[in-house]
PDB file of N, CA and C in Angstrom:
ATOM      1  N   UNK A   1     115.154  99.659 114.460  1.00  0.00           N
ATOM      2  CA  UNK A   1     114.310  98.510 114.693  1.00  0.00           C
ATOM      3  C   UNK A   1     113.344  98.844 115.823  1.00  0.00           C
ATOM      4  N   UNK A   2     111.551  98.324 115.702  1.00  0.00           N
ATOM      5  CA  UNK A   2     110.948  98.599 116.535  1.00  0.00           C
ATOM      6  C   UNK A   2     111.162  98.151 117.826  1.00  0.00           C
ATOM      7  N   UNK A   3     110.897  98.294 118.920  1.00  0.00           N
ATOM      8  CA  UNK A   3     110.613  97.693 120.559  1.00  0.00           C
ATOM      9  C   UNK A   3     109.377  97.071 120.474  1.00  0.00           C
ATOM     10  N   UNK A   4     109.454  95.751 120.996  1.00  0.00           N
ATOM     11  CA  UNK A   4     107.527  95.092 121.071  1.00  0.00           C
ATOM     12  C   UNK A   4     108.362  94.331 123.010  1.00  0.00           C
ATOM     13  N   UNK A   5     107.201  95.154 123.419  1.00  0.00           N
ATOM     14  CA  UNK A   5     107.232  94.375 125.273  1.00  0.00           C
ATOM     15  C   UNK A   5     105.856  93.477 125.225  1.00  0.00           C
ATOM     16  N   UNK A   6     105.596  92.765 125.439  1.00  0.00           N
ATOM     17  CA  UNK A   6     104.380  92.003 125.966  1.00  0.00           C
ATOM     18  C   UNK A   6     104.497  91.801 127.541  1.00  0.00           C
ATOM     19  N   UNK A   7     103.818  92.197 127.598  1.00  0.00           N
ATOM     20  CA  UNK A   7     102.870  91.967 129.415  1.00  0.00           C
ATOM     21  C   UNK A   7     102.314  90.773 129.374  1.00  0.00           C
ATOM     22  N   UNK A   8     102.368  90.049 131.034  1.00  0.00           N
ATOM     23  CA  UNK A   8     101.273  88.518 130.892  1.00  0.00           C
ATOM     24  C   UNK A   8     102.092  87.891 129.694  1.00  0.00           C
ATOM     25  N   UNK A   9     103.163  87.406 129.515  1.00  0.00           N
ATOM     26  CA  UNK A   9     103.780  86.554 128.602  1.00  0.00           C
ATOM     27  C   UNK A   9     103.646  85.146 129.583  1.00  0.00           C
ATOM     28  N   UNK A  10     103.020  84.499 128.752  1.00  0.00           N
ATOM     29  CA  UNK A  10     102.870  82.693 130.186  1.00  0.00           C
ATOM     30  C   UNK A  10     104.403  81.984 129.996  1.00  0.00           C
ATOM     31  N   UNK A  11     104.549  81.845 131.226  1.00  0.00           N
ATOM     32  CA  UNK A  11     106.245  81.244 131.875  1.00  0.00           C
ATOM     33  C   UNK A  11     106.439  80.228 130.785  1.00  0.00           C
ATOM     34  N   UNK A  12     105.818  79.521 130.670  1.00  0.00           N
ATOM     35  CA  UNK A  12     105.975  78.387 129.828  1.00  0.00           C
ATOM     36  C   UNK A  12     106.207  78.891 128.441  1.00  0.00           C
ATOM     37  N   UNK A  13     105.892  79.133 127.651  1.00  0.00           N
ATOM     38  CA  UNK A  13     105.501  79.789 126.519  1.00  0.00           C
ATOM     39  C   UNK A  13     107.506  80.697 126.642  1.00  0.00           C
ATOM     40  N   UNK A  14     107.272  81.162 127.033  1.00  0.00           N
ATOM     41  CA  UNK A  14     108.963  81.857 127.572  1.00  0.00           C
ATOM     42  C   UNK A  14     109.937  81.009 127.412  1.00  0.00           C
ATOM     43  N   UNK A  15     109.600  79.948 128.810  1.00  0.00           N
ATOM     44  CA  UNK A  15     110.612  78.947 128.595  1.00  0.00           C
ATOM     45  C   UNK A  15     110.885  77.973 127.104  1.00  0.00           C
ATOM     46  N   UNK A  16     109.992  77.850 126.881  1.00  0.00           N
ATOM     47  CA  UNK A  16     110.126  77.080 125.809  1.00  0.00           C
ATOM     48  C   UNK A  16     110.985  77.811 124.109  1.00  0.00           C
ATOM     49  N   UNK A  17     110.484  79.201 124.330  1.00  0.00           N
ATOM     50  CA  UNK A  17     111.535  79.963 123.661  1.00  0.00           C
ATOM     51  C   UNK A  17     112.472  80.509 123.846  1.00  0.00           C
ATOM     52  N   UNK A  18     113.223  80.404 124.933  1.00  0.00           N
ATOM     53  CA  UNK A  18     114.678  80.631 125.790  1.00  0.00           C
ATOM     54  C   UNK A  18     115.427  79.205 125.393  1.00  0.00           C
ATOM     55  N   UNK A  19     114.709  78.113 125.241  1.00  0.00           N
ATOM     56  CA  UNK A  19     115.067  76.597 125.562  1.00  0.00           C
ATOM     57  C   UNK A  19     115.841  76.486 123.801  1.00  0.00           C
ATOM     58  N   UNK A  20     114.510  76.916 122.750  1.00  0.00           N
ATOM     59  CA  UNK A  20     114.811  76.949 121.582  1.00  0.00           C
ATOM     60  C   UNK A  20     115.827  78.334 120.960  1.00  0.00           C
ATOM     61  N   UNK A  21     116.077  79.157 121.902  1.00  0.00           N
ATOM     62  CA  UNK A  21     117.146  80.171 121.517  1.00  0.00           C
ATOM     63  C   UNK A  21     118.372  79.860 121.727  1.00  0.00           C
ATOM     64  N   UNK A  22     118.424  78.886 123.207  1.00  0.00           N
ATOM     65  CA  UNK A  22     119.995  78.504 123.552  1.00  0.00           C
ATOM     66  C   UNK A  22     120.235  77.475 122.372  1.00  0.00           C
ATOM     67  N   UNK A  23     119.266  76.653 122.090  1.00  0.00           N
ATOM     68  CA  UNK A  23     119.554  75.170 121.068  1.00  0.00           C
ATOM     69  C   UNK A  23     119.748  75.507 119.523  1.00  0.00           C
ATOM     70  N   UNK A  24     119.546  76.858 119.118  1.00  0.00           N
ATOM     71  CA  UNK A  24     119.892  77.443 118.075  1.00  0.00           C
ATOM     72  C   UNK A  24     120.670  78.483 118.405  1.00  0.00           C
ATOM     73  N   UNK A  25     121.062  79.085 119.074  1.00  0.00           N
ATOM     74  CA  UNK A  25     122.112  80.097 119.557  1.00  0.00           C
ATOM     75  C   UNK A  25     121.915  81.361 119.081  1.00  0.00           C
ATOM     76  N   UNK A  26     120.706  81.536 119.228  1.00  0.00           N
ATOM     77  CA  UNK A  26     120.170  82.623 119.290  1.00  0.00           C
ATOM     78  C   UNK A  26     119.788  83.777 120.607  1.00  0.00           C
ATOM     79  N   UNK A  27     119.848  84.979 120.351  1.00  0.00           N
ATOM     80  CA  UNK A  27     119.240  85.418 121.592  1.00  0.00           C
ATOM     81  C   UNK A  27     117.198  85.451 121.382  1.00  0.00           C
ATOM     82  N   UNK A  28     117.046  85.351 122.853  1.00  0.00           N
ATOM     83  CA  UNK A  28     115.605  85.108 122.939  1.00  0.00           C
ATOM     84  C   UNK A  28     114.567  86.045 122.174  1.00  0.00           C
ATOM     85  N   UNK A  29     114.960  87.508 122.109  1.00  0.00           N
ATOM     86  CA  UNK A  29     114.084  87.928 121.306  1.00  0.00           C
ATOM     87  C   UNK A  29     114.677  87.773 119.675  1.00  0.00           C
ATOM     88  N   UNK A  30     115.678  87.455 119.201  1.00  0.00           N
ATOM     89  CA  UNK A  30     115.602  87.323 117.424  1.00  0.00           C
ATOM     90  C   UNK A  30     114.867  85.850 117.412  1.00  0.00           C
ATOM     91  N   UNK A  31     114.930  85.063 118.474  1.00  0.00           N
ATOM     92  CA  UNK A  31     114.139  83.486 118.392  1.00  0.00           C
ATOM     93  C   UNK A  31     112.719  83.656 118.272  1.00  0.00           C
ATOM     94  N   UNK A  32     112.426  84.609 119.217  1.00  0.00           N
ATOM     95  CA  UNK A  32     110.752  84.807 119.060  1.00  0.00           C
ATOM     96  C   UNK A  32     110.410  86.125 117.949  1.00  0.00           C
ATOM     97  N   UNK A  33     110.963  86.735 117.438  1.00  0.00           N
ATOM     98  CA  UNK A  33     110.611  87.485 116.178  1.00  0.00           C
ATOM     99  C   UNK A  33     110.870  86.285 115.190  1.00  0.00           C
ATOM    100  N   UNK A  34     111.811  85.001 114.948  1.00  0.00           N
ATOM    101  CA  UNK A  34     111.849  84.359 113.756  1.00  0.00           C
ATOM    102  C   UNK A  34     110.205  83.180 114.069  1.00  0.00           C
ATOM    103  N   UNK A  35     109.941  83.193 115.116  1.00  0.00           N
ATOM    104  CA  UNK A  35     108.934  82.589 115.567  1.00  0.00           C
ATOM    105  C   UNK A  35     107.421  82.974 114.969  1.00  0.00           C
ATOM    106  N   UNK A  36     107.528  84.727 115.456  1.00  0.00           N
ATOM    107  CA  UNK A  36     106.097  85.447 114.961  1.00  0.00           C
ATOM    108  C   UNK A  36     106.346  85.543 113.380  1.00  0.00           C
ATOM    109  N   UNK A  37     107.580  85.729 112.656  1.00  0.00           N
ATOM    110  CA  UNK A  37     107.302  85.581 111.476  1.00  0.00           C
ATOM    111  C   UNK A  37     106.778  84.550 110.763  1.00  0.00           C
ATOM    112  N   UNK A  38     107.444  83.257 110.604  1.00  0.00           N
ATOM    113  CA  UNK A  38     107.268  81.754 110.787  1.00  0.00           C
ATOM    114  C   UNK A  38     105.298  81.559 110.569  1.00  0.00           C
ATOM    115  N   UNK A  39     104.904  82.159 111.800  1.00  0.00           N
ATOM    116  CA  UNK A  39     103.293  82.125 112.326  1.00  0.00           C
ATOM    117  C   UNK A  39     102.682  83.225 111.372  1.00  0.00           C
ATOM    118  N   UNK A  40     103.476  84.298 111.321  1.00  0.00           N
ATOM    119  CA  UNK A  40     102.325  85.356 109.852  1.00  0.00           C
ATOM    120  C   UNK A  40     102.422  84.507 108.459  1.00  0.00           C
ATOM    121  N   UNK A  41     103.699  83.971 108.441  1.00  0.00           N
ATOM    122  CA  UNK A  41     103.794  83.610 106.927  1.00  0.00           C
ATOM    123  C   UNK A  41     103.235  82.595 106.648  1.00  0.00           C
ATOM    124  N   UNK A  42     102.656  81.258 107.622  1.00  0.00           N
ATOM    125  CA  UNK A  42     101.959  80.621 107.620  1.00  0.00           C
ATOM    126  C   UNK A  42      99.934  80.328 107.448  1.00  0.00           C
ATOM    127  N   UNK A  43     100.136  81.992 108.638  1.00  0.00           N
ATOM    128  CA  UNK A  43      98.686  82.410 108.267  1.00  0.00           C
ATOM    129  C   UNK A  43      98.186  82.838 107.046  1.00  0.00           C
ATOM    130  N   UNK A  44      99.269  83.569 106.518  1.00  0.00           N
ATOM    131  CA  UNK A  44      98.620  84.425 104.883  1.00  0.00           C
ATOM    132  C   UNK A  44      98.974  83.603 104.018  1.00  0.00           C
ATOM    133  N   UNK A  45      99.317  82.289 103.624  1.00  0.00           N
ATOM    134  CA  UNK A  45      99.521  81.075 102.864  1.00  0.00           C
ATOM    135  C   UNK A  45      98.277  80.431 103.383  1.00  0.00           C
ATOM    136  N   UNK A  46      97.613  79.967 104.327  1.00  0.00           N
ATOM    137  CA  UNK A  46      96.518  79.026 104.417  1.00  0.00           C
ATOM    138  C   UNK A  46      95.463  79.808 104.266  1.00  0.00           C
ATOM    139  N   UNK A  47      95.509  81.811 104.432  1.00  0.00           N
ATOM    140  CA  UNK A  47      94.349  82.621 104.237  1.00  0.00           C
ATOM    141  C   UNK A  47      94.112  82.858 102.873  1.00  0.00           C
ATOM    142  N   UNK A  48      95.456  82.832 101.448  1.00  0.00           N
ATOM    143  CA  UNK A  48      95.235  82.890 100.640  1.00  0.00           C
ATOM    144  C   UNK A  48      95.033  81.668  99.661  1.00  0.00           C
ATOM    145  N   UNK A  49      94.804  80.174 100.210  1.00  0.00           N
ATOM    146  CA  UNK A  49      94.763  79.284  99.783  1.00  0.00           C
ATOM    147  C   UNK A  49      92.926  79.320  99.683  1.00  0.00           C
ATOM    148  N   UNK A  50      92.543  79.732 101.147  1.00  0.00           N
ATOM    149  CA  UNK A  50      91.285  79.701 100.990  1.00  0.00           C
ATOM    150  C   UNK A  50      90.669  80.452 100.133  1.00  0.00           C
ATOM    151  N   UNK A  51      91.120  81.704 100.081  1.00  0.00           N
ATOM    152  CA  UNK A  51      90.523  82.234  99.384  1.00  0.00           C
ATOM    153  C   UNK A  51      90.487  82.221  97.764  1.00  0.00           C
ATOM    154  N   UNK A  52      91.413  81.321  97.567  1.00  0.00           N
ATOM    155  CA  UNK A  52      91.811  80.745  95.931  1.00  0.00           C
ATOM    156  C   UNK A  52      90.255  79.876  95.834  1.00  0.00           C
ATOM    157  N   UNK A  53      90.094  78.935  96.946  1.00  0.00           N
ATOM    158  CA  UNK A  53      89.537  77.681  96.779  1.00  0.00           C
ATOM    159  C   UNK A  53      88.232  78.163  96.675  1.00  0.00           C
ATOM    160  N   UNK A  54      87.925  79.716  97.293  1.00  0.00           N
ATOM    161  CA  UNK A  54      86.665  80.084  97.968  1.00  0.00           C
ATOM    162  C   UNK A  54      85.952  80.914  96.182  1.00  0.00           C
ATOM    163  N   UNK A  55      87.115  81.234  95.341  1.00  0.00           N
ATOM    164  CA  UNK A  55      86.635  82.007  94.071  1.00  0.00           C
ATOM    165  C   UNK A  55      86.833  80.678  93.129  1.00  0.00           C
ATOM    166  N   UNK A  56      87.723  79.583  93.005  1.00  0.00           N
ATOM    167  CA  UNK A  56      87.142  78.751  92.366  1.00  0.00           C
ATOM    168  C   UNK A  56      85.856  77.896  92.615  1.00  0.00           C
ATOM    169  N   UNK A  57      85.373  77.623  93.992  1.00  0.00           N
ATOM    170  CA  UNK A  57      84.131  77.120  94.178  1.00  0.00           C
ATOM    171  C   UNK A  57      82.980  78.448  93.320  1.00  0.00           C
ATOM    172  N   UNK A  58      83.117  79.445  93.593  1.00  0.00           N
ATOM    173  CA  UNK A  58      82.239  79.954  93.290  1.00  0.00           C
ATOM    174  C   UNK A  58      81.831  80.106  91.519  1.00  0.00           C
ATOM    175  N   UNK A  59      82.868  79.785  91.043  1.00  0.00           N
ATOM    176  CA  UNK A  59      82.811  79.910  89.693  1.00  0.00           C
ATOM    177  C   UNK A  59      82.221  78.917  88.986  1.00  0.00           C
ATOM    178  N   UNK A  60      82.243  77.847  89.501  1.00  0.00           N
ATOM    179  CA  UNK A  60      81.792  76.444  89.394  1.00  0.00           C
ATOM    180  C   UNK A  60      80.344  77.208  88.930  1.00  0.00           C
ATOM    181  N   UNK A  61      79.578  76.221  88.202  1.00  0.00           N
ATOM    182  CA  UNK A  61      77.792  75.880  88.111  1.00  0.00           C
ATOM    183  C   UNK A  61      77.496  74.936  87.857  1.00  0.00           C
ATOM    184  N   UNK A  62      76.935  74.121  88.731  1.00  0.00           N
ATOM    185  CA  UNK A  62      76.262  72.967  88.931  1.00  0.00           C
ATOM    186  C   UNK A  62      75.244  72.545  87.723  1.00  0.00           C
ATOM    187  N   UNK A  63      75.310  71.377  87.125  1.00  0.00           N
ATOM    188  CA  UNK A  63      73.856  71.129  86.622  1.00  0.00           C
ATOM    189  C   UNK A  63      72.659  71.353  86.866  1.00  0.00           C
ATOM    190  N   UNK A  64      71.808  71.299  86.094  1.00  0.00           N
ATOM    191  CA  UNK A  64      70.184  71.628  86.462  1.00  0.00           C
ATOM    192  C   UNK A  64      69.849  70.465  86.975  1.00  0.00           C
ATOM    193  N   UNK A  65      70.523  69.343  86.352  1.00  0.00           N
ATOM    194  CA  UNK A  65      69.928  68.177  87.337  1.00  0.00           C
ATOM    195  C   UNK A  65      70.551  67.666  88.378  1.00  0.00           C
ATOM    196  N   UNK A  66      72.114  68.451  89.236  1.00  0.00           N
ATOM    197  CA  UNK A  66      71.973  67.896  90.303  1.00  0.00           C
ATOM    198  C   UNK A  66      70.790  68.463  91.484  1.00  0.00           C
ATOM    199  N   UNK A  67      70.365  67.848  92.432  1.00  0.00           N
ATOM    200  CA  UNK A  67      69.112  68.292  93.147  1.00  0.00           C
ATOM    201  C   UNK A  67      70.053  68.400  94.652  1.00  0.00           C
ATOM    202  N   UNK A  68      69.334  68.579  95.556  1.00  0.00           N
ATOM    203  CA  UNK A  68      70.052  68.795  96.934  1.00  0.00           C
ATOM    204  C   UNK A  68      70.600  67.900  97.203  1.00  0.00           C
ATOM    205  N   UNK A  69      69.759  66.912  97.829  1.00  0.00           N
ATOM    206  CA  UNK A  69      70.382  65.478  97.887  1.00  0.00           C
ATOM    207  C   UNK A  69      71.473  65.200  97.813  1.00  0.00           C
ATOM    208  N   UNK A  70      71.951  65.344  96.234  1.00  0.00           N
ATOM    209  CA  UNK A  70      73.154  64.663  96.265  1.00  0.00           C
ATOM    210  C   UNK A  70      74.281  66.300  95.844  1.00  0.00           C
ATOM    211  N   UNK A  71      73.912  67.286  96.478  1.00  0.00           N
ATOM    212  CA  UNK A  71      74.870  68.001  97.255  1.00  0.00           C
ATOM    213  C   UNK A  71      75.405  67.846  98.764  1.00  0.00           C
ATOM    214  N   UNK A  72      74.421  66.979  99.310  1.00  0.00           N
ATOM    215  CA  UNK A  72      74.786  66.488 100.584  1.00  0.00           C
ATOM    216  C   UNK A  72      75.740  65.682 100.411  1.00  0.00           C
ATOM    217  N   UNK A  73      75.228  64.592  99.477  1.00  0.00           N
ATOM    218  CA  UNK A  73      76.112  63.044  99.209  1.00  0.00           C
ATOM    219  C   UNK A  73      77.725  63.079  99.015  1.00  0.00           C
ATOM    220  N   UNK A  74      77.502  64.618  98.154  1.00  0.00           N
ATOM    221  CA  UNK A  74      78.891  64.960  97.673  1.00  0.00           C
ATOM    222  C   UNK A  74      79.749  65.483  98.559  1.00  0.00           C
ATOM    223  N   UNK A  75      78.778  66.631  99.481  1.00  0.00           N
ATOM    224  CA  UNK A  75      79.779  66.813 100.472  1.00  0.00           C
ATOM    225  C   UNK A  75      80.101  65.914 101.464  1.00  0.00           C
ATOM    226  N   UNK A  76      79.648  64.681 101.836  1.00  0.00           N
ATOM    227  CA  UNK A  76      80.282  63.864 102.546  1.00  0.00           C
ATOM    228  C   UNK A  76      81.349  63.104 102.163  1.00  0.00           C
ATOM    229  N   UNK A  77      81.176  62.870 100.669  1.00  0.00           N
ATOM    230  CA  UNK A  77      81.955  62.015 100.002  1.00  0.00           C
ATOM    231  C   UNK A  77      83.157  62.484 100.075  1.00  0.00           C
ATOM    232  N   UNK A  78      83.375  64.517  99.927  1.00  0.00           N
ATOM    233  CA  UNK A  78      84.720  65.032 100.370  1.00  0.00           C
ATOM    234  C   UNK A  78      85.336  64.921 101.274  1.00  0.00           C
ATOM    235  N   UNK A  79      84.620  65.145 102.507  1.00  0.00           N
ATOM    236  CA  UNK A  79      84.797  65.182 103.481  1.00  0.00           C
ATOM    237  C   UNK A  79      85.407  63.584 104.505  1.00  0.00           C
ATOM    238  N   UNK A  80      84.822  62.505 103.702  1.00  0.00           N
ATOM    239  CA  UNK A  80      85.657  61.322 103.959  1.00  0.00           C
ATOM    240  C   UNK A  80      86.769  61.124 103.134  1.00  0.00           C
ATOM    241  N   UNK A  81      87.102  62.056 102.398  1.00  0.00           N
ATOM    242  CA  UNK A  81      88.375  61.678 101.681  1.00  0.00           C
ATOM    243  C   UNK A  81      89.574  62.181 102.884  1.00  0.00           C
TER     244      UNK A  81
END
């Protein structure tokens, strides 16, 4: 298994994962490796969501008759949902 040291780790940030290692009975570093995993697996689920959303937008083609306008209209209309 690799070694990871971080330097400049903020006290708080520490404490708060010492706090959540004793309350799961864990030691502090398997708490903060289930932590950084937790945070990758989260990132590459909302990075590959976008990028789902980012090749179905693009596939889309608009009518000839919508005009700008009401590409604005529409994007507000999402955007208050």
């Amino acid at each position: 298994m690799a070694l990871l040291q971080v330097r400049n780790f903020p006290d708080q940030m520490y404490r708060a994962i010492s706090e959540l290692a004793r309350a799961e009975r864990r030691s502090i570093g398997r708490q903060a490796a289930l932590l950084i995993e937790k945070g990758l697996a989260a990132s590459g689920i909302s990075a590959e969501k976008r990028r789902i959303a980012l090749e179905r937008a693009m596939r889309r083609e608009l009518p000839a008759t919508v005009k700008e306008a009401d590409l604005t209209r529409m994007i507000r209309e999402d955007r208050d949902q």
